[in-house]
Protein backbone atom coordinates (compact mmCIF):
# COMPACT_ATOMS: atom_id res chain seq x y z
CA UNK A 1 -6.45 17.14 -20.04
CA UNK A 2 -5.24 13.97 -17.92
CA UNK A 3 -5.54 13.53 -14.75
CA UNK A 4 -3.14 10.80 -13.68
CA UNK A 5 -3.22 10.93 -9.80
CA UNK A 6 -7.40 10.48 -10.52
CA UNK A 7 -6.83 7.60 -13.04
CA UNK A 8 -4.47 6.29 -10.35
CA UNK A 9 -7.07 6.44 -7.75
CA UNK A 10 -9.87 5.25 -10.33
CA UNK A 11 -7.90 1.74 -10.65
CA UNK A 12 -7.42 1.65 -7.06
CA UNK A 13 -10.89 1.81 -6.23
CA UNK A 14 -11.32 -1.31 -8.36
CA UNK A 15 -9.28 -3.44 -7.17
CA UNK A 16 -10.05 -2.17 -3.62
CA UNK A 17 -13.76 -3.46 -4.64
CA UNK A 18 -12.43 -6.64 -5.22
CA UNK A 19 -10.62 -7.41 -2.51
CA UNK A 20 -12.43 -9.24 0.33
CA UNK A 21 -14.62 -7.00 3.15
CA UNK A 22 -14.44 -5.74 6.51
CA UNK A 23 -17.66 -8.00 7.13
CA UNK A 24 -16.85 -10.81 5.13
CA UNK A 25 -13.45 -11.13 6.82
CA UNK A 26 -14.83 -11.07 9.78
CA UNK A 27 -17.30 -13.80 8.95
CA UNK A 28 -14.78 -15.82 7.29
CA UNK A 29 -13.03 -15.39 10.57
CA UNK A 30 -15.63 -16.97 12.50
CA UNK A 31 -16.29 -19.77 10.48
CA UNK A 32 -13.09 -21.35 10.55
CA UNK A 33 -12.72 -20.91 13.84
CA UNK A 34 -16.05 -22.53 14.53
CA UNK A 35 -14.84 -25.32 12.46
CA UNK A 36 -11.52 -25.59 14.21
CA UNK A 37 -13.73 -26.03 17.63
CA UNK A 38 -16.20 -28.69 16.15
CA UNK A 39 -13.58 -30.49 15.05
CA UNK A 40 -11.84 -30.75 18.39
CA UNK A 41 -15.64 -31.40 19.63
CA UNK A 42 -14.97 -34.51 17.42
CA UNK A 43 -11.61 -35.52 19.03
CA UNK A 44 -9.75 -34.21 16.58
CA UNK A 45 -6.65 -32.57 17.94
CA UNK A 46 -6.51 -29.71 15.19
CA UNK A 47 -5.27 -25.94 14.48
CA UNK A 48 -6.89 -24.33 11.31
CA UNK A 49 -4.92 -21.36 9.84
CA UNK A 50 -5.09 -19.32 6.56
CA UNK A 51 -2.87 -19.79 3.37
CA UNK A 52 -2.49 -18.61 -0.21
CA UNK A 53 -4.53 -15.29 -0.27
CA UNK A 54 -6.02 -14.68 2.29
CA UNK A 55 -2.91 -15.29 4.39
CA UNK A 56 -0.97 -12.41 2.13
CA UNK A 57 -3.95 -10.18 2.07
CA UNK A 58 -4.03 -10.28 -1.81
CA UNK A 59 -7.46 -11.75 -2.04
CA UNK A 60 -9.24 -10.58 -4.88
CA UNK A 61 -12.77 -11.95 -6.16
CA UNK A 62 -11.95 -14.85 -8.65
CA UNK A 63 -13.70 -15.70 -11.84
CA UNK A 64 -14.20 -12.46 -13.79
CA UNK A 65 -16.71 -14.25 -16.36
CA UNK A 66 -19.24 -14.39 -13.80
CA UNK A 67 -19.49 -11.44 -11.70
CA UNK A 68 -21.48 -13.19 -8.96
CA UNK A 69 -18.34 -15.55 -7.98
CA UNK A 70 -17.69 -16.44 -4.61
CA UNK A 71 -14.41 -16.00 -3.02
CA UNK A 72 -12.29 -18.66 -2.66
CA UNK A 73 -10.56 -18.75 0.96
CA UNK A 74 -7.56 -21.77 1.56
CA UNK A 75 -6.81 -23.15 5.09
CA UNK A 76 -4.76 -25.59 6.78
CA UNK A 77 -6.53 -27.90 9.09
CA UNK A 78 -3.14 -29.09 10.88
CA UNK A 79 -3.61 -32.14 12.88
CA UNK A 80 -1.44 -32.46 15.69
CA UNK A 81 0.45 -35.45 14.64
CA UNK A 82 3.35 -36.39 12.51
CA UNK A 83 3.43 -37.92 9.42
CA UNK A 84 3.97 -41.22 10.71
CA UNK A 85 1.13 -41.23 12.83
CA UNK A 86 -1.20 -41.93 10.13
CA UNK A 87 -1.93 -43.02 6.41
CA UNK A 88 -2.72 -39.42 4.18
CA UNK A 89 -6.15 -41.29 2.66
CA UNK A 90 -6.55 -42.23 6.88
CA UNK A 91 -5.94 -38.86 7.74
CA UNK A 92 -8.50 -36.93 4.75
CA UNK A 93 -11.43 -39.73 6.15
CA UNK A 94 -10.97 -38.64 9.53
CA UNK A 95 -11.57 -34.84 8.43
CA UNK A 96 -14.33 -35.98 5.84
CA UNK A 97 -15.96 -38.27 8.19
CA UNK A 98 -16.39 -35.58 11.02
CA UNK A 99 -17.60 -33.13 9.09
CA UNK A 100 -20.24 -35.28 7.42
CA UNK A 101 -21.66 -35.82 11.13
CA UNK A 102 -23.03 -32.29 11.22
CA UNK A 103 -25.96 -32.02 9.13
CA UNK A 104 -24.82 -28.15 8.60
CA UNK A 105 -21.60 -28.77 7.33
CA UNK A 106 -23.11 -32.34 5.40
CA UNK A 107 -25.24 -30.13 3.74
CA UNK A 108 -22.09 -27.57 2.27
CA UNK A 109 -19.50 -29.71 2.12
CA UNK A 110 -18.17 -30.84 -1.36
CA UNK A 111 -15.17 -33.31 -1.28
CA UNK A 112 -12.03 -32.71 -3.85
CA UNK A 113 -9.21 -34.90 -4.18
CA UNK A 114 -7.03 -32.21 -2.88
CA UNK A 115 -9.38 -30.37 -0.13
CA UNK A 116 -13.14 -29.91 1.07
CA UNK A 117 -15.13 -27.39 0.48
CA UNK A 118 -17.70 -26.05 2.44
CA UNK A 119 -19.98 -23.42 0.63
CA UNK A 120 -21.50 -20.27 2.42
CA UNK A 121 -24.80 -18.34 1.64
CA UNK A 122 -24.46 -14.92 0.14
CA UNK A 123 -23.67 -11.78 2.43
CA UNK A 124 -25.56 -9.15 0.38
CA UNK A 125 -25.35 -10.54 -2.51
CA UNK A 126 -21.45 -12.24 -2.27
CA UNK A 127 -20.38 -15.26 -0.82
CA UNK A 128 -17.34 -17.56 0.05
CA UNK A 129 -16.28 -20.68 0.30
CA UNK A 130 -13.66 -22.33 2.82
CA UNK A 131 -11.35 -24.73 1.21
CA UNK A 132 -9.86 -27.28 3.77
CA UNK A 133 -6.60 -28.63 2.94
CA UNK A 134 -5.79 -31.35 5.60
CA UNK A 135 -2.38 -31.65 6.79
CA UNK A 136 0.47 -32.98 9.65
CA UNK A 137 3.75 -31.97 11.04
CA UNK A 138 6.83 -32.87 8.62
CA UNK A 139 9.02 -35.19 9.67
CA UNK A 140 12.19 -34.35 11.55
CA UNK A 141 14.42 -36.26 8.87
CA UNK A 142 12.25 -34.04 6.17
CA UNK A 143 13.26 -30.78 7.60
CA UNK A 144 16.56 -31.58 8.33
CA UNK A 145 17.23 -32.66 4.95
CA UNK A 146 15.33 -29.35 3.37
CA UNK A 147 17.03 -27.17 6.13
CA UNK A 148 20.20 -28.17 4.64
CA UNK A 149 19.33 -27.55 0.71
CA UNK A 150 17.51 -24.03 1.79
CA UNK A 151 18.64 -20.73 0.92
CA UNK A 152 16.38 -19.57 4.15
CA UNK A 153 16.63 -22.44 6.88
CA UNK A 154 14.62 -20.33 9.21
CA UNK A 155 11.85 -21.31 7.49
CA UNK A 156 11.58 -24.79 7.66
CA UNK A 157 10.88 -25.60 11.08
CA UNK A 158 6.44 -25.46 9.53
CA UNK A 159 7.05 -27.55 6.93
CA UNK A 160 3.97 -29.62 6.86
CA UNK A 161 2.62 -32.71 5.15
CA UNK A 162 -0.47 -32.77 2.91
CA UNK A 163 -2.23 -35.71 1.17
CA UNK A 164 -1.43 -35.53 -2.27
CA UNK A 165 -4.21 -37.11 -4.74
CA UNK A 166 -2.02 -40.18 -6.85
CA UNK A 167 -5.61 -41.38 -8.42
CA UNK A 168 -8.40 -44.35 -7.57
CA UNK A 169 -8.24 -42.43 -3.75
CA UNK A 170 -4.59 -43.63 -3.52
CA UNK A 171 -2.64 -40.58 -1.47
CA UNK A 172 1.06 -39.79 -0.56
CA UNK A 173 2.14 -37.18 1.81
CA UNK A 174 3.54 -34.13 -0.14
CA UNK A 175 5.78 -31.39 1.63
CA UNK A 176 4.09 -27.85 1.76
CA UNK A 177 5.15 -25.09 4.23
CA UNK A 178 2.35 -21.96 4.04
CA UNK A 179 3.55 -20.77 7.26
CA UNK A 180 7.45 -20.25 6.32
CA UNK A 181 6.09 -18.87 2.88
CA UNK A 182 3.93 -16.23 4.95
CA UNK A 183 6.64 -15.36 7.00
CA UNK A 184 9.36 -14.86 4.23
CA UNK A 185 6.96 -12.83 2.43
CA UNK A 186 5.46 -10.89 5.47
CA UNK A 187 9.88 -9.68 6.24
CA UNK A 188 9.76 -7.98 2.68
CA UNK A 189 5.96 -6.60 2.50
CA UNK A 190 6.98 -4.91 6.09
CA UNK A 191 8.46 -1.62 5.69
CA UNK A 192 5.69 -1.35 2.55
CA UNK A 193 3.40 -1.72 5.19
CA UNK A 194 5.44 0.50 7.95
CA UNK A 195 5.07 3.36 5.15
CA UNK A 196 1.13 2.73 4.19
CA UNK A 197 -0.20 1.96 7.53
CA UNK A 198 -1.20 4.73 9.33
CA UNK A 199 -3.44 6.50 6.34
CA UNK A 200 -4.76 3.31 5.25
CA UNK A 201 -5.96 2.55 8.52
CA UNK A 202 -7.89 5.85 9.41
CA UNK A 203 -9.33 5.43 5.97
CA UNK A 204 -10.68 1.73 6.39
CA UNK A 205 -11.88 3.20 9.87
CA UNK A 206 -13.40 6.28 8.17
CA UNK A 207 -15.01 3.49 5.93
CA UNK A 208 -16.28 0.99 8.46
CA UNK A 209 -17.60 2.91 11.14
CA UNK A 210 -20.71 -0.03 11.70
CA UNK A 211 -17.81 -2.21 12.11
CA UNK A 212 -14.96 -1.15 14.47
CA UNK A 213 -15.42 1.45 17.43
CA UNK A 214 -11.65 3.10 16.79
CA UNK A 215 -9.01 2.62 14.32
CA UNK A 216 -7.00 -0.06 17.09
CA UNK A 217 -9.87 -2.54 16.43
CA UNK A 218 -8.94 -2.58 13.09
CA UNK A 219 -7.14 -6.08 12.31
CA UNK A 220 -3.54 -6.03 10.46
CA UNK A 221 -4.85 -8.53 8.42
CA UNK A 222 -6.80 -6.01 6.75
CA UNK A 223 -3.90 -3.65 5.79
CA UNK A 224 -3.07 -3.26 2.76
CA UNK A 225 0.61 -1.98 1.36
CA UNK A 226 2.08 -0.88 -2.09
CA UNK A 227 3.39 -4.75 -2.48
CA UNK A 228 0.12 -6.12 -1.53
CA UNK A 229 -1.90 -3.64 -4.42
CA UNK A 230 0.36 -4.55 -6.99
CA UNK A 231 -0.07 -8.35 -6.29
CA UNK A 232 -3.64 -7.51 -6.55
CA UNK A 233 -3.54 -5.36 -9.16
CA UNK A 234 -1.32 -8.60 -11.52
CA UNK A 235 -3.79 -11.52 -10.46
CA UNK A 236 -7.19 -9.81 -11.31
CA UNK A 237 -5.41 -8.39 -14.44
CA UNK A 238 -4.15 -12.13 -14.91
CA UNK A 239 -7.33 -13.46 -14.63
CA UNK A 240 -8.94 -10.94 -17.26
CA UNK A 241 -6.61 -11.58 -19.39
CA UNK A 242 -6.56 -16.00 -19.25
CA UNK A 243 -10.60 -15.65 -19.40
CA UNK A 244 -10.14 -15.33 -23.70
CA UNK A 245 -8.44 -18.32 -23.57
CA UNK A 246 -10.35 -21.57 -23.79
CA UNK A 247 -8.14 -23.35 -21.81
CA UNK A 248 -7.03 -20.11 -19.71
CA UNK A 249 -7.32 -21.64 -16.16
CA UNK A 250 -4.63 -24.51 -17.30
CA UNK A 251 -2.20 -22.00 -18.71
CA UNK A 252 -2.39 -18.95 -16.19
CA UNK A 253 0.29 -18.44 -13.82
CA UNK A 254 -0.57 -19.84 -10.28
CA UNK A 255 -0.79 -17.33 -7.85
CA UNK A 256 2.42 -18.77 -6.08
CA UNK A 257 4.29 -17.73 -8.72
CA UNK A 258 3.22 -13.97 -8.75
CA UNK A 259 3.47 -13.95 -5.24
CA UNK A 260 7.10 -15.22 -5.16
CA UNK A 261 7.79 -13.22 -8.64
CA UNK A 262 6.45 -9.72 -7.27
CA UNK A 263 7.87 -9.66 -3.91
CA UNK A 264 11.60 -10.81 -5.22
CA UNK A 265 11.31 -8.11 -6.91
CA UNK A 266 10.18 -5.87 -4.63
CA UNK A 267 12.56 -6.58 -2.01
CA UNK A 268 15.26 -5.32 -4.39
CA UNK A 269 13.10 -1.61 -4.57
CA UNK A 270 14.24 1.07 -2.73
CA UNK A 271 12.02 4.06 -4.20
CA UNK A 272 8.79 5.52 -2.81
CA UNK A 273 7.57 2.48 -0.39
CA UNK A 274 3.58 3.74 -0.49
CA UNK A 275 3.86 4.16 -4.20
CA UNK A 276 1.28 1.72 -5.73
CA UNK A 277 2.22 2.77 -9.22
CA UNK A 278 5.79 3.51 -8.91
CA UNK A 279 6.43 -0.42 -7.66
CA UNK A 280 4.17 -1.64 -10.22
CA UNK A 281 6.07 0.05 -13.28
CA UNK A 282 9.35 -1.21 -11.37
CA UNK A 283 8.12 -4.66 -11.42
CA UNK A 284 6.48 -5.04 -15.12
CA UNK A 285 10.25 -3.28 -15.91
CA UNK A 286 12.36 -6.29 -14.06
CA UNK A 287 9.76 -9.10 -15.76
CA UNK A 288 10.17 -7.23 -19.34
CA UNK A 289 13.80 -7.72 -19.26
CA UNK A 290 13.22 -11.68 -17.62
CA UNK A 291 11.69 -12.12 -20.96
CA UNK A 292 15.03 -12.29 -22.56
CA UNK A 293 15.13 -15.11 -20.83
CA UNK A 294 13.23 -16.64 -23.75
CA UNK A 295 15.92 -16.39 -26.42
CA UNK A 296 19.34 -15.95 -24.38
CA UNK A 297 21.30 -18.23 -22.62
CA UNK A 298 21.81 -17.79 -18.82
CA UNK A 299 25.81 -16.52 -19.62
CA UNK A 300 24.58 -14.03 -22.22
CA UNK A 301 21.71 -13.17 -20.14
CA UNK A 302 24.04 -12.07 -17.10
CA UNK A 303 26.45 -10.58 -19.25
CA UNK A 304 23.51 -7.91 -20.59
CA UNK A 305 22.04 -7.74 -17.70
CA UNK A 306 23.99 -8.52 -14.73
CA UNK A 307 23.20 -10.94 -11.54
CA UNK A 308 19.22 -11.65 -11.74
CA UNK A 309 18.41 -14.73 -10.16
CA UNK A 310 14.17 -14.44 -9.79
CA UNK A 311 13.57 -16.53 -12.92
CA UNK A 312 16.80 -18.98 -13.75
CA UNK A 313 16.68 -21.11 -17.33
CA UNK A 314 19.50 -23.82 -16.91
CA UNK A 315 19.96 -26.51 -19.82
CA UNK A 316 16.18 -25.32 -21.13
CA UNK A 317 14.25 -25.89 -17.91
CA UNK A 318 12.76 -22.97 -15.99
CA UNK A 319 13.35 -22.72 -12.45
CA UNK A 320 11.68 -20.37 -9.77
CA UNK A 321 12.14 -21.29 -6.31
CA UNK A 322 9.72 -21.52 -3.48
CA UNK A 323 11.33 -19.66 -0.87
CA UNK A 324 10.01 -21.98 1.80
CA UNK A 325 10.44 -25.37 -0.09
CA UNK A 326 13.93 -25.35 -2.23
CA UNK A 327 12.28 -29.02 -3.55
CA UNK A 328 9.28 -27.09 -4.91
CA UNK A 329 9.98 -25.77 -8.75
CA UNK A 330 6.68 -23.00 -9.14
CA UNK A 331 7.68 -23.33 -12.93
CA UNK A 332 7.32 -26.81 -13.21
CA UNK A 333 4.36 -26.26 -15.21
CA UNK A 334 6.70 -24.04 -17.83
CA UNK A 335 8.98 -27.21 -18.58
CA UNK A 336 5.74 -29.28 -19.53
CA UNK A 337 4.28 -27.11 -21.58
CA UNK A 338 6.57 -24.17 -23.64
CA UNK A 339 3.23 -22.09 -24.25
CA UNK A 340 2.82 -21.19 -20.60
CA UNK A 341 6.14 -19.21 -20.46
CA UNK A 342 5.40 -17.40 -23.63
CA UNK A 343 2.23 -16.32 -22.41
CA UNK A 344 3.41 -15.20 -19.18
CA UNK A 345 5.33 -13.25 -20.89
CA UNK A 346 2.94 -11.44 -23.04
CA UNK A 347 0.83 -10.99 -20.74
CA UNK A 348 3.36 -9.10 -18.27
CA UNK A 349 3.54 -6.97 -21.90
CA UNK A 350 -0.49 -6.37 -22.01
CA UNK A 351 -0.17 -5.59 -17.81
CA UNK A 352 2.10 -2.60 -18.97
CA UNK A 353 0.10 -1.87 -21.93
CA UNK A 354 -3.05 -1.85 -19.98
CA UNK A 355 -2.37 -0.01 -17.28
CA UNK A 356 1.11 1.77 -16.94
CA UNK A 357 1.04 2.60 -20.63
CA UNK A 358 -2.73 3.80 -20.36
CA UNK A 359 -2.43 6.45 -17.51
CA UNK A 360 -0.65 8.50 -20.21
CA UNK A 361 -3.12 8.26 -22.91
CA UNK A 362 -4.61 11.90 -23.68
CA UNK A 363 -7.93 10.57 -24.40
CA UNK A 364 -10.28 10.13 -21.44
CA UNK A 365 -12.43 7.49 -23.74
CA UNK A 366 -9.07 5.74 -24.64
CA UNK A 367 -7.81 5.12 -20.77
CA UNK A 368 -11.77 4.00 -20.47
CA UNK A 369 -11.12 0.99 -23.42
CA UNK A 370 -7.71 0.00 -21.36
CA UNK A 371 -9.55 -0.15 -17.92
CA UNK A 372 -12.02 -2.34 -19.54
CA UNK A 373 -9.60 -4.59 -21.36
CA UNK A 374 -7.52 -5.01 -18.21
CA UNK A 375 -10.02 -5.37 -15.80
CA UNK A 376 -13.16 -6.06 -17.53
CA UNK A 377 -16.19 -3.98 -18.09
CA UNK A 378 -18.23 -5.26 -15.38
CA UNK A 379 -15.46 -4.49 -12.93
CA UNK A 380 -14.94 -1.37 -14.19
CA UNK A 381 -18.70 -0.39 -14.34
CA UNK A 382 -19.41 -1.28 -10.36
CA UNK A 383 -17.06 1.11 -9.70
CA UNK A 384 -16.64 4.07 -12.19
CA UNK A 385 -19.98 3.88 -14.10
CA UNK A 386 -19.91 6.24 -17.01
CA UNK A 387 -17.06 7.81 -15.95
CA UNK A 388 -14.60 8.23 -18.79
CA UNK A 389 -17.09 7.16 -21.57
CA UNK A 390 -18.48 9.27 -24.61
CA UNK A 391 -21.83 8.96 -24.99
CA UNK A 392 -21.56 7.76 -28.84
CA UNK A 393 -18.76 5.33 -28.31
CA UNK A 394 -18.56 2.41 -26.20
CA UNK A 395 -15.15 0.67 -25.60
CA UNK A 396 -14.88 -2.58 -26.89
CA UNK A 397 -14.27 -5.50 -25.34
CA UNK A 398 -11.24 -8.09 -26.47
CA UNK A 399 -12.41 -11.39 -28.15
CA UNK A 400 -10.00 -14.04 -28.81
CA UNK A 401 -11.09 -14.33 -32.39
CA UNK A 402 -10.53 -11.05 -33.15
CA UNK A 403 -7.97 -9.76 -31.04
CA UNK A 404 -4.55 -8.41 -31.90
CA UNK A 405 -1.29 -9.90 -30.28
CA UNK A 406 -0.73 -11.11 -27.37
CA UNK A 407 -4.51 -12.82 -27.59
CA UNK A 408 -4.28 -14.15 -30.93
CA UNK A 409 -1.93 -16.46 -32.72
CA UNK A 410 -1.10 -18.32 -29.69
C-alpha cells in the first residue's frame, strides 16, 4: 500500500541533498568575504554580496550529467562609484588586474566575458566556485526614469550597473538590480518562512551539531520554506529534464524566470503555508492553465480564465516582468526562439507527471521509475538506495531517442 507522507519525505530528502551545506555555506561565506577585504587591500573601494541562488536560498547542485559538479555561487563585487566614474572594460581590468596580483587567486581565477571565476578545492569530495560579476551604482537619471515605469518603485533605489560583453572586449553598462529582486522576493517567501521556521531550524540544529552550539547560531540564510522547496524542487527537475536535449542548456528556462514564475504565484496562495506539496500542485495547476497561453489570444484567455497577469502574450511576443527591472523582459529568449515556450510548457506537464502524478501510483517500483526520471538515478540512489526497487526490475532511464512525448518530436 502507498505511503504518500513517506514518498513526500523521500523527495524531500533529495533535494535537501542537493542543496548547498552547513559547512560549505559557511566556507563560501568566508571566501567572499576574504575577497571583499583583499580587494580593499588593493584600493579598491568594494562591497561583495550574493545574488541569483544563493541569495534566495534555492541553490541546488547544477549539472546532473556529472554527479561530481561543483556549485555555482553568483556575487556582486559593487564598487563604490557611479557609472560615470569609469569605462565598464576600465572597471572589469581593475577587478581582473587585482586579483591576478595574488598568486592564490592567479592560480583559480578563470576570466568570462560576463564574470570571473575563481575555482575552490573539494570539501569532501564537493566543491564550488565563486562567480564575480563586477558592478557600480546606477545612475540617478537611470532610476528615476525606471522608478517611474515600475510597478514596485521601492525597489529601485539598488539598481546597479554591470559590464555587459558587446564582443572583441568592447563593454556597455547594463542595468541589473539583485538587491531589489531579493527583497521583492524575500516580502512574499516571508510568512512561508514565519510558518516553517521554527521546526526546520531545530532540525538543521539536530543535524549540525559539529557546527553550531544552539539553534540561534543558526544563520537565516540557511532556512528553508515551502516556496523555497518548490523552487528547488522545479530547477533540479528542470535540469533533469533539459540534460536529453542536445542543446538543453540553450533552451532551459533561466532560473530568473522560475524564480519570478513560482513566487507570483505563490503570493496569490493562501492554503497550508509549510505545505511543500500542496504549493507545488498549486503552482504546476496555475502554469498548466498559462499554457493556454499558447493557442488563445490574451481577450479569450481572460475571458476563460479571468485576470492572470504572470505570463502576458501581446501581439505574439511573450512578456514576464522582472519585478525589479520593468526594462528587463525574462522571456526575451521565448520571442527568439518559439521552441523554448513550447518546451517550458511540456516540461511544467512532465514536473506534474513526475512527481505530483507519481505520489499516487500504487506501485512502489512505479513511483521508483518517476523519481528516477525526474530527478535522475544517481540523485535518487545517494539518497534512497534500493529503496522502492524490485530486485528483477530496474527502472529505466529516459533517452531522447527513445522517449515518448514531451522528449521526443521536438
Amino acid at each position: 500500500m502507498k505511503n504518500i507522507r513517506e514518498r513526500q519525505r523521500d523527495i524531500l530528502s533529495i533535494i535537501s541533498k542537493l542543496d548547498i551545506s552547513p559547512t560549505m555555506f559557511r566556507d563560501a561565506e568566508e571566501k567572499y568575504k576574504a575577497i571583499t577585504a583583499f580587494l580593499s587591500e588593493c584600493g579598491i573601494d568594494a562591497e561583495m554580496y550574493p545574488q541569483g541562488s544563493f541569495a534566495f536560498g534555492t541553490v541546488v547542485r547544477p549539472n546532473t550529467k556529472d554527479p561530481s559538479a561543483n556549485y555555482d555561487l553568483d556575487f556582486i563585487c559593487q564598487v563604490n562609484d557611479g557609472r560615470d566614474s569609469c569605462a565598464p572594460s576600465d572597471l572589469r581590468r581593475q577587478i581582473e588586474n587585482a586579483l591576478n596580483s595574488n598568486e592564490t587567486y592567479k592560480s583559480r581565477l578563470v576570466v568570462y566575458e560576463e564574470c570571473f571565476t575563481i575555482e575552490y578545492a573539494d570539501i569532501n569530495g564537493v566543491g564550488f566556485t565563486i562567480d564575480i560579476v563586477p558592478a557600480v551604482d546606477e545612475s540617478r537619471e537611470n532610476k528615476a526614469r525606471l522608478a517611474r515605469l515600475s510597478q514596485f518603485p521601492e525597489l529601485i533605489d539598488t539598481s546597479i550597473a554591470v559590464p555587459k560583453h558587446n564582443g572583441e572586449r568592447n563593454y556597455s553598462w547594463l542595468t541589473n538590480n539583485p538587491r531589489g529582486f531579493k527583497s521583492w522576493f524575500d516580502k512574499i517567501n516571508a510568512p512561508f518562512l514565519d510558518a516553517a521556521r521554527s521546526n526546520y531550524r531545530q532540525r538543521l540544529f539536530e543535524e549540525n551539531r559539529a557546527i553550531y552550539n544552539s539553534v540561534e547560531d543558526i544563520p537565516q540564510e540557511l532556512e528553508r520554506s515551502a516556496l523555497q522547496r518548490v523552487i528547488q524542487i522545479l530547477k533540479y527537475h528542470r535540469d533533469v529534464y533539459y540534460s536529453h536535449f542536445r542543446d538543453g542548456d540553450d533552451v532551459k528556462p533561466i532560473s530568473a524566470i522560475i524564480n519570478t514564475v513560482v513566487a507570483r504565484i505563490a503570493s496569490q496562495y493562501n492554503n497550508s503555508l509549510d505545505s511543500v506539496f500542496e504549493l507545488l500542485k498549486f503552482v504546476l495547476d496555475e502554469l498548466d492553465i498559462y499554457a493556454e497561453r499558447q493557442r488563445l489570444t490574451e481577450g479569450e484567455f481572460t475571458q476563460r480564465f479571468g485576470k492572470r497577469s504572470v505570463f502576458s502574450k501581446k501581439e505574439g511576443k511573450w512578456y514576464i516582468c522582472n519585478p525589479a527591472n520593468p526594462e528587463d523582459n525574462l522571456a526575451n529568449k521565448w520571442n527568439e526562439n518559439s521552441k523554448i515556450p513550447e518546451l517550458f510548457f511540456r516540461w511544467v506537464h512532465s514536473a506534474r507527471t513526475d512527481i505530483i502524478e507519481a505520489l499516487q501510483l500504487d506501485e512502489d517500483q512505479q513511483f521508483r521509475s518517476a523519481l528516477e526520471n525526474g530527478f535522475g538515478r544517481t540523485a535518487v540512489n545517494s539518497v534512497l538506495g534500493q529503496k522502492y526497487c524490485k530486485t528483477d526490475i530496474q527502472a529505466k532511464t529516459i533517452t531522447p531517442q527513445k522517449a515518448p512525448k514531451p522528449y521526443r518530436n521536438l
